[in-house]
Each structure stands twice: as structure tokens, then as C-alpha cells.
PDB file of N, CA and C in Angstrom:
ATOM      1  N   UNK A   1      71.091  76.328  95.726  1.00  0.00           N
ATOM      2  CA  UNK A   1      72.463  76.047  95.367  1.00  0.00           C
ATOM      3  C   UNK A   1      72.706  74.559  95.571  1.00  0.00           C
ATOM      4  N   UNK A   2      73.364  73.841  94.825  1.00  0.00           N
ATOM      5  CA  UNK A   2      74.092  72.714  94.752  1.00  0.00           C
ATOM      6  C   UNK A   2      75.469  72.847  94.619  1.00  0.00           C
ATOM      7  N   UNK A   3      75.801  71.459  95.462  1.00  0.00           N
ATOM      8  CA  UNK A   3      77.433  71.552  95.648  1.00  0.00           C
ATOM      9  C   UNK A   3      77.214  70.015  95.406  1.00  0.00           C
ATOM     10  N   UNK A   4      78.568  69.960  94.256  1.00  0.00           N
ATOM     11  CA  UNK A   4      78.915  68.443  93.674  1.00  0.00           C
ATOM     12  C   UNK A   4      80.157  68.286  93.732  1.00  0.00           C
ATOM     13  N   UNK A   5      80.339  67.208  94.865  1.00  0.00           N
ATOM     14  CA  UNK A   5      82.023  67.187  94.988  1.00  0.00           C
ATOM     15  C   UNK A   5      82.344  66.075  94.420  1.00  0.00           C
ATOM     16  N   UNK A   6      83.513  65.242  93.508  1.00  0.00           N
ATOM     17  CA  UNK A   6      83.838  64.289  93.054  1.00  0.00           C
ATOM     18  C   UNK A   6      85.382  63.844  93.157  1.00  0.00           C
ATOM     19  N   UNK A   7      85.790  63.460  94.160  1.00  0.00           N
ATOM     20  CA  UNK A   7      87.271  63.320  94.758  1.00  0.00           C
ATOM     21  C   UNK A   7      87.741  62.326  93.692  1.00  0.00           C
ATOM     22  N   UNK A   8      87.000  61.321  93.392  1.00  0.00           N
ATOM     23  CA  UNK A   8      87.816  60.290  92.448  1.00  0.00           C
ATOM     24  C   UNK A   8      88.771  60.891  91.108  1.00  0.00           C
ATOM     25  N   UNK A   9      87.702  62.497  90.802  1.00  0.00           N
ATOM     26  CA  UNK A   9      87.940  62.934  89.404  1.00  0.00           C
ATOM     27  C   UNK A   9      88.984  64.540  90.053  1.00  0.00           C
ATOM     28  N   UNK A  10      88.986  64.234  91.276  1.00  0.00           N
ATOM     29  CA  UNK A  10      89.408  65.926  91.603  1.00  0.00           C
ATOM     30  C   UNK A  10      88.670  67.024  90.964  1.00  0.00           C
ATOM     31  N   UNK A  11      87.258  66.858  91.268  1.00  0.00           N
ATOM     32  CA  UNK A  11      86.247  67.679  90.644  1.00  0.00           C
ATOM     33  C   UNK A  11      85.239  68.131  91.484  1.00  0.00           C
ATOM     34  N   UNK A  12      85.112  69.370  92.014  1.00  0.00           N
ATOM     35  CA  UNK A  12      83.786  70.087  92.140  1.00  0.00           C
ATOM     36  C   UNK A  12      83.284  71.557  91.298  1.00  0.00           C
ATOM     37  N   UNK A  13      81.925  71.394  91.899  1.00  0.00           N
ATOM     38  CA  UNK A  13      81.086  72.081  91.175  1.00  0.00           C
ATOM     39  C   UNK A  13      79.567  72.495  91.656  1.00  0.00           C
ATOM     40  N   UNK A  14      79.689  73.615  91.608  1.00  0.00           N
ATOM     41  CA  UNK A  14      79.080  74.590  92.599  1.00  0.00           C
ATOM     42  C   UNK A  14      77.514  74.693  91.467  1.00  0.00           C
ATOM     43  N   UNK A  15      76.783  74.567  91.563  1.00  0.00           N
ATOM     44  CA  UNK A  15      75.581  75.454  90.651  1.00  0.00           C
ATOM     45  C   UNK A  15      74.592  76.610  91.965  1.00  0.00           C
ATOM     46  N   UNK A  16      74.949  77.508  90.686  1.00  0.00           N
ATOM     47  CA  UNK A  16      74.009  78.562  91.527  1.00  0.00           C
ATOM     48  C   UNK A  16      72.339  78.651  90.866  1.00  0.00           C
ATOM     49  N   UNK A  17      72.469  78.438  89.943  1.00  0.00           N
ATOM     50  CA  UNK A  17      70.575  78.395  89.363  1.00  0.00           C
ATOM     51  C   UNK A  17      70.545  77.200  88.413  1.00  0.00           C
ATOM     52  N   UNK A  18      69.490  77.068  88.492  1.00  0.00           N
ATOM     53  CA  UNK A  18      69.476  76.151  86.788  1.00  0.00           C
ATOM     54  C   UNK A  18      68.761  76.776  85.429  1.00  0.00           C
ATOM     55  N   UNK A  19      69.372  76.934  84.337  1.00  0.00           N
ATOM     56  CA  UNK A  19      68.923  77.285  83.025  1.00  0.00           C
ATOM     57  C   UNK A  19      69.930  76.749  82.140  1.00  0.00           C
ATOM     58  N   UNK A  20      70.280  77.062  81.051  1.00  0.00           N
ATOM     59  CA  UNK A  20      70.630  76.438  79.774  1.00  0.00           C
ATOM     60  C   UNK A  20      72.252  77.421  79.838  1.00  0.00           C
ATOM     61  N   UNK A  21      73.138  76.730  79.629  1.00  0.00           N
ATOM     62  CA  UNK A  21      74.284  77.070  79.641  1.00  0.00           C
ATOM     63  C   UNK A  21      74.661  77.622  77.955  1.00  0.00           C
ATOM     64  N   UNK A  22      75.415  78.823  77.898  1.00  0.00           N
ATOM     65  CA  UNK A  22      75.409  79.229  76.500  1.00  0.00           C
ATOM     66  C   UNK A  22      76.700  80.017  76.187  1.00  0.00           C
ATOM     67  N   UNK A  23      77.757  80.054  76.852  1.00  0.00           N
ATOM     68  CA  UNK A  23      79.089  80.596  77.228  1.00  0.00           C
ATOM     69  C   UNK A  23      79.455  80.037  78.334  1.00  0.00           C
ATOM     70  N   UNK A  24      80.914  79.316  78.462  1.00  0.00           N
ATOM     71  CA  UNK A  24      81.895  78.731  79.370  1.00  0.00           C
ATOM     72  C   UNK A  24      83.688  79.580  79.369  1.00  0.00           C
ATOM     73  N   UNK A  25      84.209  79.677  80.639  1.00  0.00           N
ATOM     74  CA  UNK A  25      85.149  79.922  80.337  1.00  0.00           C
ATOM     75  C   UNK A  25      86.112  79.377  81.281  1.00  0.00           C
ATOM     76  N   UNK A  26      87.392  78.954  81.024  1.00  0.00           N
ATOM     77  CA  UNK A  26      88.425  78.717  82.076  1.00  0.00           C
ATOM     78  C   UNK A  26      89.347  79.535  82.446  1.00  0.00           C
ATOM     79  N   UNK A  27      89.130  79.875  83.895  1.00  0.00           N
ATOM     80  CA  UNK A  27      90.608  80.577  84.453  1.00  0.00           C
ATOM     81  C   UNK A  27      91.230  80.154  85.680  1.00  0.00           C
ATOM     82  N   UNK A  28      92.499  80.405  85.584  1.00  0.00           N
ATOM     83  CA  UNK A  28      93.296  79.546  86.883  1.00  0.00           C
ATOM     84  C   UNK A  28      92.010  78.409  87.492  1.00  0.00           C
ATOM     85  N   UNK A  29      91.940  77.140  86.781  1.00  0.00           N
ATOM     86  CA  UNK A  29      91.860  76.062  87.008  1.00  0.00           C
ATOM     87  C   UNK A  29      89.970  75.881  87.746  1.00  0.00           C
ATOM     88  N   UNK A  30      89.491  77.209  87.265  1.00  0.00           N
ATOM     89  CA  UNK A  30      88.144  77.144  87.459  1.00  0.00           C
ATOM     90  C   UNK A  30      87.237  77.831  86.074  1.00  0.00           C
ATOM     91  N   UNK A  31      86.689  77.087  85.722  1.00  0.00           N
ATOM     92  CA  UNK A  31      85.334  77.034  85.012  1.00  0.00           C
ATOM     93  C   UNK A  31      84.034  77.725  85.331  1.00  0.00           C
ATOM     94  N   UNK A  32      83.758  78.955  84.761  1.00  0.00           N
ATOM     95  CA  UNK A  32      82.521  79.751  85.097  1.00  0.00           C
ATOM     96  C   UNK A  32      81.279  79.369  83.877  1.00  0.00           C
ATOM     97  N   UNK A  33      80.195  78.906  84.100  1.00  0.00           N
ATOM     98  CA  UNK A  33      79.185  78.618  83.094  1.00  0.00           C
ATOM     99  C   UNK A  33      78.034  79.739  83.553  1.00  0.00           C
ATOM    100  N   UNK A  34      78.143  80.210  82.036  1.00  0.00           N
ATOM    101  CA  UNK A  34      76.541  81.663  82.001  1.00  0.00           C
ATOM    102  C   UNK A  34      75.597  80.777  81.318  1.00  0.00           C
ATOM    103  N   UNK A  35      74.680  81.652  81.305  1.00  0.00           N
ATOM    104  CA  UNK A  35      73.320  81.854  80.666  1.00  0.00           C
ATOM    105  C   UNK A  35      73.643  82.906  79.370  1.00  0.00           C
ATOM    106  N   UNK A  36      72.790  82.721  78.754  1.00  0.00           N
ATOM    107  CA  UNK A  36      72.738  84.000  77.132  1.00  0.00           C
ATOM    108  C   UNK A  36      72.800  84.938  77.712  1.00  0.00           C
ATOM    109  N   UNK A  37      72.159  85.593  79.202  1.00  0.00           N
ATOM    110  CA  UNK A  37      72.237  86.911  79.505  1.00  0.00           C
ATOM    111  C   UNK A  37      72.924  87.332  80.647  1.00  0.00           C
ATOM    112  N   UNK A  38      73.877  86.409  80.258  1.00  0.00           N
ATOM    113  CA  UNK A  38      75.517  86.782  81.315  1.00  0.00           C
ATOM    114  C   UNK A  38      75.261  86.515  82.933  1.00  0.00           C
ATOM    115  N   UNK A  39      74.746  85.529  82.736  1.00  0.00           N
ATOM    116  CA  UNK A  39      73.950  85.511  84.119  1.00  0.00           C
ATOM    117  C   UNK A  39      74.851  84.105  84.452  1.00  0.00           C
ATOM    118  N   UNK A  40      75.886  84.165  85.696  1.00  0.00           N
ATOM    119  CA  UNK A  40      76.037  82.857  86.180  1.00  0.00           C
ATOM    120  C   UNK A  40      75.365  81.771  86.870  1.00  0.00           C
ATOM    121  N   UNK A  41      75.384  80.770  86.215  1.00  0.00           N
ATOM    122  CA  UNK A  41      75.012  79.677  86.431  1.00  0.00           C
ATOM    123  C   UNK A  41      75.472  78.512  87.512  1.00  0.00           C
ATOM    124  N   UNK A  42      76.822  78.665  87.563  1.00  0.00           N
ATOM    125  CA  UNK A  42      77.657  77.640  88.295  1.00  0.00           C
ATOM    126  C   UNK A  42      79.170  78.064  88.076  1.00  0.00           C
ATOM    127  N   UNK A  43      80.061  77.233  89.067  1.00  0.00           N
ATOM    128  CA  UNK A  43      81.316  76.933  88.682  1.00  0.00           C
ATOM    129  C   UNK A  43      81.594  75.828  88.865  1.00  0.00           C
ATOM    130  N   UNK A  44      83.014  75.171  88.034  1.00  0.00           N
ATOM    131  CA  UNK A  44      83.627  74.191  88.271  1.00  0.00           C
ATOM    132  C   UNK A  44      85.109  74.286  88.358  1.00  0.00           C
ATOM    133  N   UNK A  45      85.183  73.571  89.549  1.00  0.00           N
ATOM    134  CA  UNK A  45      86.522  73.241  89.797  1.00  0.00           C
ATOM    135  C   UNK A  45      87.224  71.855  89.587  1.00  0.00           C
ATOM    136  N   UNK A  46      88.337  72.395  88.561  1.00  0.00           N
ATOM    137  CA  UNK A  46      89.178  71.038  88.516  1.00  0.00           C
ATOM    138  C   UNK A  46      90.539  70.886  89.405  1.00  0.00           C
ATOM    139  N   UNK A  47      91.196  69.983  89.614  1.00  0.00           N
ATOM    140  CA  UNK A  47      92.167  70.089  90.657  1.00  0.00           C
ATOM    141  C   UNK A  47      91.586  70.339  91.995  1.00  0.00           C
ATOM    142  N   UNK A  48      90.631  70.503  92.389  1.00  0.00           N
ATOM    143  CA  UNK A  48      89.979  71.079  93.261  1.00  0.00           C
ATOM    144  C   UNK A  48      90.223  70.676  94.671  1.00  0.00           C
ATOM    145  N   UNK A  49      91.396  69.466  94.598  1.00  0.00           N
ATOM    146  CA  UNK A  49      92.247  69.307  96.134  1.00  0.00           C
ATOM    147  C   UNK A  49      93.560  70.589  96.193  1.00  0.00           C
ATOM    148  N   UNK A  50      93.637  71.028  95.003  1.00  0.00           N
ATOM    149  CA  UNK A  50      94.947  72.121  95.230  1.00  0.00           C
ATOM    150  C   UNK A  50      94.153  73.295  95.834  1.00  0.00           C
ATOM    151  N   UNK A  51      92.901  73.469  95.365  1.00  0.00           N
ATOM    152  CA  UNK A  51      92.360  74.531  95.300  1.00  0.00           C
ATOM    153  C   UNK A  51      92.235  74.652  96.900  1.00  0.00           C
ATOM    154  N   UNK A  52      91.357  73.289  97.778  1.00  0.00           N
ATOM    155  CA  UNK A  52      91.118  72.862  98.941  1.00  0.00           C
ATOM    156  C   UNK A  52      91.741  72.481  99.589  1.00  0.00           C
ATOM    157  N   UNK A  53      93.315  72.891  99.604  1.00  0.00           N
ATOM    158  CA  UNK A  53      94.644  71.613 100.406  1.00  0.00           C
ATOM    159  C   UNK A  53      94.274  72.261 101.532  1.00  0.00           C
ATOM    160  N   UNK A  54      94.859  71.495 102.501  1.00  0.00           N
ATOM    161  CA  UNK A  54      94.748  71.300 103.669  1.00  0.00           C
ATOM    162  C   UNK A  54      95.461  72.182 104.700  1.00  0.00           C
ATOM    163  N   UNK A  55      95.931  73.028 103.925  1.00  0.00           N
ATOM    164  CA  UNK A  55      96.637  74.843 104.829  1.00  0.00           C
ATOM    165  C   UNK A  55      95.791  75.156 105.388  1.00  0.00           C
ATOM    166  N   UNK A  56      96.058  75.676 106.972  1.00  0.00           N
ATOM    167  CA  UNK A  56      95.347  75.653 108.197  1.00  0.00           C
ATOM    168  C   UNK A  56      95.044  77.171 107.308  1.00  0.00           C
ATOM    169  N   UNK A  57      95.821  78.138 107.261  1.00  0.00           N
ATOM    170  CA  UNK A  57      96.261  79.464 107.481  1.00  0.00           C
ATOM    171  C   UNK A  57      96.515  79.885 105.573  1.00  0.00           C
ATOM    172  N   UNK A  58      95.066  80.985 105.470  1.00  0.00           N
ATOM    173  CA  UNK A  58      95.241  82.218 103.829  1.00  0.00           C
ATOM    174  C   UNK A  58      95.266  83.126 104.039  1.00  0.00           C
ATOM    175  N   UNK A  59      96.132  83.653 102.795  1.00  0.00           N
ATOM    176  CA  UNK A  59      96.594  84.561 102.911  1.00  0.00           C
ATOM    177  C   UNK A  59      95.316  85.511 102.410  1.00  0.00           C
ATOM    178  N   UNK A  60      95.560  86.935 102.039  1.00  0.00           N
ATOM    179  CA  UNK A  60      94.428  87.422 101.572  1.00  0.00           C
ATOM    180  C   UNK A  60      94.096  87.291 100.352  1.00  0.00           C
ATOM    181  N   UNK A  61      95.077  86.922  99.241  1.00  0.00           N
ATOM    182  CA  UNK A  61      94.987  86.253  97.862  1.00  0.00           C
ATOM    183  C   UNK A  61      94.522  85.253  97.663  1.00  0.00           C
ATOM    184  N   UNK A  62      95.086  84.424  98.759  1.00  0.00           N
ATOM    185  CA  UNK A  62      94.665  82.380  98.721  1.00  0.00           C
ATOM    186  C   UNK A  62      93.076  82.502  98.994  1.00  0.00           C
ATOM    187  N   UNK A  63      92.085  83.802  99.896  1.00  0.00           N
ATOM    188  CA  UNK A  63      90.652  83.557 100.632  1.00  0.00           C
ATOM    189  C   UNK A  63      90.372  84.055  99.855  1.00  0.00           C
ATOM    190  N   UNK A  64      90.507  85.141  98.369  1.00  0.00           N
ATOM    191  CA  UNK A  64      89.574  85.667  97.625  1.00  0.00           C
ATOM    192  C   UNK A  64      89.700  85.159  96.423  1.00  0.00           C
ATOM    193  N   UNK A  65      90.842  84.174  96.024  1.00  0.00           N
ATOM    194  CA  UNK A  65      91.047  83.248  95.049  1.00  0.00           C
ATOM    195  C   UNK A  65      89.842  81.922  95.653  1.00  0.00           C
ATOM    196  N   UNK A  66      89.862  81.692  96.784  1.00  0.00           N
ATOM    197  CA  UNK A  66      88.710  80.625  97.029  1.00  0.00           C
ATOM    198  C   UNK A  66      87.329  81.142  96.986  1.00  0.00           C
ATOM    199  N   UNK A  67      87.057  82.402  97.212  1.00  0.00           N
ATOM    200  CA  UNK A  67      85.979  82.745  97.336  1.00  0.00           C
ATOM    201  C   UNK A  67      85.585  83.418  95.961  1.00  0.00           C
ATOM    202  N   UNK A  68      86.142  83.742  95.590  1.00  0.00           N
ATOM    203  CA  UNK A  68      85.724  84.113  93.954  1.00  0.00           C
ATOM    204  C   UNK A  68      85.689  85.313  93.632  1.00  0.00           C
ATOM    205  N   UNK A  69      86.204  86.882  94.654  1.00  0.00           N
ATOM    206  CA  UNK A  69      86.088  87.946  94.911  1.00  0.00           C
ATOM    207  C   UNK A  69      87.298  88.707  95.300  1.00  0.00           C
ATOM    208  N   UNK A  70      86.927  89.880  94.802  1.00  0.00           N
ATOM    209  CA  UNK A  70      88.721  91.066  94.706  1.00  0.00           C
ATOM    210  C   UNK A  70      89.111  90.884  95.600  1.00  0.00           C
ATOM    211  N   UNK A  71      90.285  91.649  95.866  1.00  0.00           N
ATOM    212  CA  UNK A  71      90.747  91.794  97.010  1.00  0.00           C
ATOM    213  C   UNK A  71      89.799  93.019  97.448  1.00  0.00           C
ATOM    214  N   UNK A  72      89.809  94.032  97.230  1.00  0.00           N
ATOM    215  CA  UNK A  72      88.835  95.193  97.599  1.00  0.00           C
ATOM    216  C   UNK A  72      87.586  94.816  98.375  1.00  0.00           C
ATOM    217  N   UNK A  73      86.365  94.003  97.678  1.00  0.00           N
ATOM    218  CA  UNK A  73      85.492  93.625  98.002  1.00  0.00           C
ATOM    219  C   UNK A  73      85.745  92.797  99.534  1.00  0.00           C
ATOM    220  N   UNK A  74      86.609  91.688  99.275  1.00  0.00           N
ATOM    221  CA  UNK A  74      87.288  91.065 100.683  1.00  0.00           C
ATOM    222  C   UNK A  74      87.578  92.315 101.711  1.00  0.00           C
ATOM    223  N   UNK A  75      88.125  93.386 101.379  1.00  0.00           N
ATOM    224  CA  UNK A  75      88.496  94.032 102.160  1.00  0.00           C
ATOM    225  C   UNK A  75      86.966  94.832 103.093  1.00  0.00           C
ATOM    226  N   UNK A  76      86.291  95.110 102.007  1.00  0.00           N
ATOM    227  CA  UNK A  76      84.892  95.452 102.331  1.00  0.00           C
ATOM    228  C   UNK A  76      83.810  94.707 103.272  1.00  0.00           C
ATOM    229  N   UNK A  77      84.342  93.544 103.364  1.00  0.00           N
ATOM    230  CA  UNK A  77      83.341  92.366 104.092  1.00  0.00           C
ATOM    231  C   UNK A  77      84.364  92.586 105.210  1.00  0.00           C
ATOM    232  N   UNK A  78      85.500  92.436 105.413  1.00  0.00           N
ATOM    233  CA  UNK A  78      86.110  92.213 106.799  1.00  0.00           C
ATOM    234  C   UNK A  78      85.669  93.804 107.090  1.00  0.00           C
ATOM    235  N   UNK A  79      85.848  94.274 106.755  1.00  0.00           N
ATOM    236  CA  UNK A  79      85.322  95.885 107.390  1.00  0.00           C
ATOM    237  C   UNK A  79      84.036  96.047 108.318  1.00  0.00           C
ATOM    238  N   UNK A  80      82.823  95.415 107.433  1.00  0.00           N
ATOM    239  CA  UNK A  80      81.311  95.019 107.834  1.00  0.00           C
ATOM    240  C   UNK A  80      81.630  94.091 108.557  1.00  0.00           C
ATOM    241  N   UNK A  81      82.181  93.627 108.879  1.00  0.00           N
ATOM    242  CA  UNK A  81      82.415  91.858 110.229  1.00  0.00           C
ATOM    243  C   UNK A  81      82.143  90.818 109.568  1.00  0.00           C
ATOM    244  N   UNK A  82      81.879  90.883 108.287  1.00  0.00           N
ATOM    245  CA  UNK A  82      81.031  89.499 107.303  1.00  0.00           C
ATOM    246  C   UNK A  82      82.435  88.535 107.375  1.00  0.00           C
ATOM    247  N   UNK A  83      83.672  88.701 107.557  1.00  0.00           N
ATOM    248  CA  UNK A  83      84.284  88.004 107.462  1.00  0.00           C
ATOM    249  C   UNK A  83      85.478  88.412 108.434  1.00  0.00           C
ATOM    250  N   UNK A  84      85.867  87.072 109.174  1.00  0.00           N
ATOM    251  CA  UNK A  84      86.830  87.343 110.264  1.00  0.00           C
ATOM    252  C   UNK A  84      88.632  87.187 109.811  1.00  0.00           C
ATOM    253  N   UNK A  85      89.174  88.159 109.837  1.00  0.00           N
ATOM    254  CA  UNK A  85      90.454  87.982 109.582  1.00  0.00           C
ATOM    255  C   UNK A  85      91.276  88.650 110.891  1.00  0.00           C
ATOM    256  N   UNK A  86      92.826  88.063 110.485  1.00  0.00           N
ATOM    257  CA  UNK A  86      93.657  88.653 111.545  1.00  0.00           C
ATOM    258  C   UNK A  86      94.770  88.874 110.829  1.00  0.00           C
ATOM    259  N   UNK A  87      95.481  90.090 111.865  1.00  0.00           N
ATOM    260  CA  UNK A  87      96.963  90.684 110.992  1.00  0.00           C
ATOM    261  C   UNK A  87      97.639  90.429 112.191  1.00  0.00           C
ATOM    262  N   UNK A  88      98.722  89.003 111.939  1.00  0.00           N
ATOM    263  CA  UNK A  88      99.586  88.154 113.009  1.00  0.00           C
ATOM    264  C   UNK A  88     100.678  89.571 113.142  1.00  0.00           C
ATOM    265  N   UNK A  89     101.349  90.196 111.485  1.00  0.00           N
ATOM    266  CA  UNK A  89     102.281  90.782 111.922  1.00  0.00           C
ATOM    267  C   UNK A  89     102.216  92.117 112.260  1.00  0.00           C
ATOM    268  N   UNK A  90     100.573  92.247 112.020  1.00  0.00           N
ATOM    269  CA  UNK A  90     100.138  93.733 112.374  1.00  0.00           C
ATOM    270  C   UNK A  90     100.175  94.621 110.517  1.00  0.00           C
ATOM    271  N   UNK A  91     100.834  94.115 109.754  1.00  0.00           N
ATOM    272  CA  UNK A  91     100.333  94.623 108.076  1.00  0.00           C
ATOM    273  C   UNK A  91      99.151  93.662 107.551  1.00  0.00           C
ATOM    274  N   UNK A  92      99.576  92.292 107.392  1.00  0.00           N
ATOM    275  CA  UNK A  92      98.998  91.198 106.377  1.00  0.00           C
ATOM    276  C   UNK A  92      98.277  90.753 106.735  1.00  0.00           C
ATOM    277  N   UNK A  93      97.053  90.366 106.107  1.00  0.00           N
ATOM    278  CA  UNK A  93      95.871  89.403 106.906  1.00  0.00           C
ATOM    279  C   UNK A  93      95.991  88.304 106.808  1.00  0.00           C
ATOM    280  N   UNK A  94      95.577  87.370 107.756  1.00  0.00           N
ATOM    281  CA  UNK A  94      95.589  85.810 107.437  1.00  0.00           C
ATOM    282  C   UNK A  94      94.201  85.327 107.730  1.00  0.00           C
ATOM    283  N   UNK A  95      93.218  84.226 107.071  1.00  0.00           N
ATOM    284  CA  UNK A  95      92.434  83.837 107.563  1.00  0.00           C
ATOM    285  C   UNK A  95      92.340  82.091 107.536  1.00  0.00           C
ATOM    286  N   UNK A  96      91.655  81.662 108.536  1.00  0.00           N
ATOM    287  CA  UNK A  96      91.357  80.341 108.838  1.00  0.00           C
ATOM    288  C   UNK A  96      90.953  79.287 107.996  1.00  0.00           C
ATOM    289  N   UNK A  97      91.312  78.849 107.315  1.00  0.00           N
ATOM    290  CA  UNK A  97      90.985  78.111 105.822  1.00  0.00           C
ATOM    291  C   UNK A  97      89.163  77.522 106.557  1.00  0.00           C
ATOM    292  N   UNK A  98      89.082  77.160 107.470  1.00  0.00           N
ATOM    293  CA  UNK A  98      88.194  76.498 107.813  1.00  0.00           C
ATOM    294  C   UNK A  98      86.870  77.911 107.440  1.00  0.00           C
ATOM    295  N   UNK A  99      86.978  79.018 108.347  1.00  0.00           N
ATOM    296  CA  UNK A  99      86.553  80.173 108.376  1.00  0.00           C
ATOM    297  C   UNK A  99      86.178  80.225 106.723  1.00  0.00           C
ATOM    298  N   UNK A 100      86.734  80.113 105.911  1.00  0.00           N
ATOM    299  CA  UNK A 100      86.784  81.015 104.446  1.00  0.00           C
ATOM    300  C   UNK A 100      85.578  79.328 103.838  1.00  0.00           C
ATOM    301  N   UNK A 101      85.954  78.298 103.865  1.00  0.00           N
ATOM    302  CA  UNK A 101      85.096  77.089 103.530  1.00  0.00           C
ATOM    303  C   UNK A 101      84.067  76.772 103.737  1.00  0.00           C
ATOM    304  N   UNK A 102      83.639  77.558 105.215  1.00  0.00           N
ATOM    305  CA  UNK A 102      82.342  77.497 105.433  1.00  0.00           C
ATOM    306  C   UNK A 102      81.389  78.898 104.418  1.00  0.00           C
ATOM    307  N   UNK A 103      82.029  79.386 104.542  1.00  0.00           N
ATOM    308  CA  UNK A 103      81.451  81.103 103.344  1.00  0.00           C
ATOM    309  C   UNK A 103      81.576  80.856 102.088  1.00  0.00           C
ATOM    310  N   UNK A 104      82.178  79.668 101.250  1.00  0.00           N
ATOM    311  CA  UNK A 104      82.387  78.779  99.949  1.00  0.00           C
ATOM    312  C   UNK A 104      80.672  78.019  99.857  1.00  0.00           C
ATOM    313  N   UNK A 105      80.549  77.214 101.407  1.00  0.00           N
ATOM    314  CA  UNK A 105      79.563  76.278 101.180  1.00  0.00           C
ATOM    315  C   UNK A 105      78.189  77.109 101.779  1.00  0.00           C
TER     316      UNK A 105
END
């Protein structure tokens, strides 16, 4: 994996393999690049200081919007311990922006 961060352009970009890119798509302000056989390749993020601001504290939308995964699945990893969350009011989870950035990189 490669991680390409570019602050001047508010641009990163994650590659997960290398091969020949052959379908791109944009959603909420991230860029997924396949392969011919639907196989991801990378992402890119534009804006990618909004994406990364500096909120101590996510919600469970804000950590699976960063991480790239349902809410369900999120729910599935905090279950297994893969990921540490807390419920301040005893319903909602919150997690540690720091916590969720290191599981990004």
C-alpha cells in the first residue's frame, strides 16, 4: 500500500495494488479507481482536510465515512475488539479520530 498526501492541492490518495485503471468513480468527495475486473485499485481524496479536520471525537457515520465501511460492518469490528469505541451517553458511539486514522493508515 501507498499513501500520497498532497496538502498544497488538498489531495490524498491511498493505492492499494498496482495495475491499469479502467473505471473511476466519484462519491461524496472521494474517488474509487478499479481494474477491468472490478478489482480496487486505490482511492482518492479531494478536500481531504474536511475529510481529516481536526475533531478530536466521530461519530459512528463520521468513522465509517473515513474508513470506507457500513455502518453494520463497523458494528461487526467493534464487536470482535478490532476497533475501540465508546457510548458517552450509553446509546451512541463515539470514537477517537486519532484511533480511526491510525486503521486508515
Amino acid at each position: 500500500m501507498k499513501i500520497i498526501h498532497r496538502p498544497e492541492i488538498d489531495y490524498l490518495s491511498i493505492e492499494f495494488r498496482e495495475g491499469s485503471e479502467s473505471r473511476s468513480y466519484l462519491q461524496d468527495g472521494v474517488i474509487v479507481r478499479e481494474d477491468r475486473h472490478g478489482n480496487v485499485l486505490g482511492i482518492d481524496v479531494v478536500n481531504s482536510s474536511k475529510v481529516f479536520s481536526s475533531k478530536e471525537t466521530l461519530t459512528l457515520r463520521e468513522a465509517c465515512q473515513l474508513l470506507g465501511i457500513s455502518e453494520a460492518t463497523m458494528r461487526r469490528r467493534i464487536k470482535k475488539g478490532e476497533i475501540k469505541g465508546s457510548k458517552p451517553n450509553g446509546k451512541d458511539y463515539r470514537f477517537k479520530r486519532s484511533d480511526i486514522l491510525k486503521l486508515v493508515s
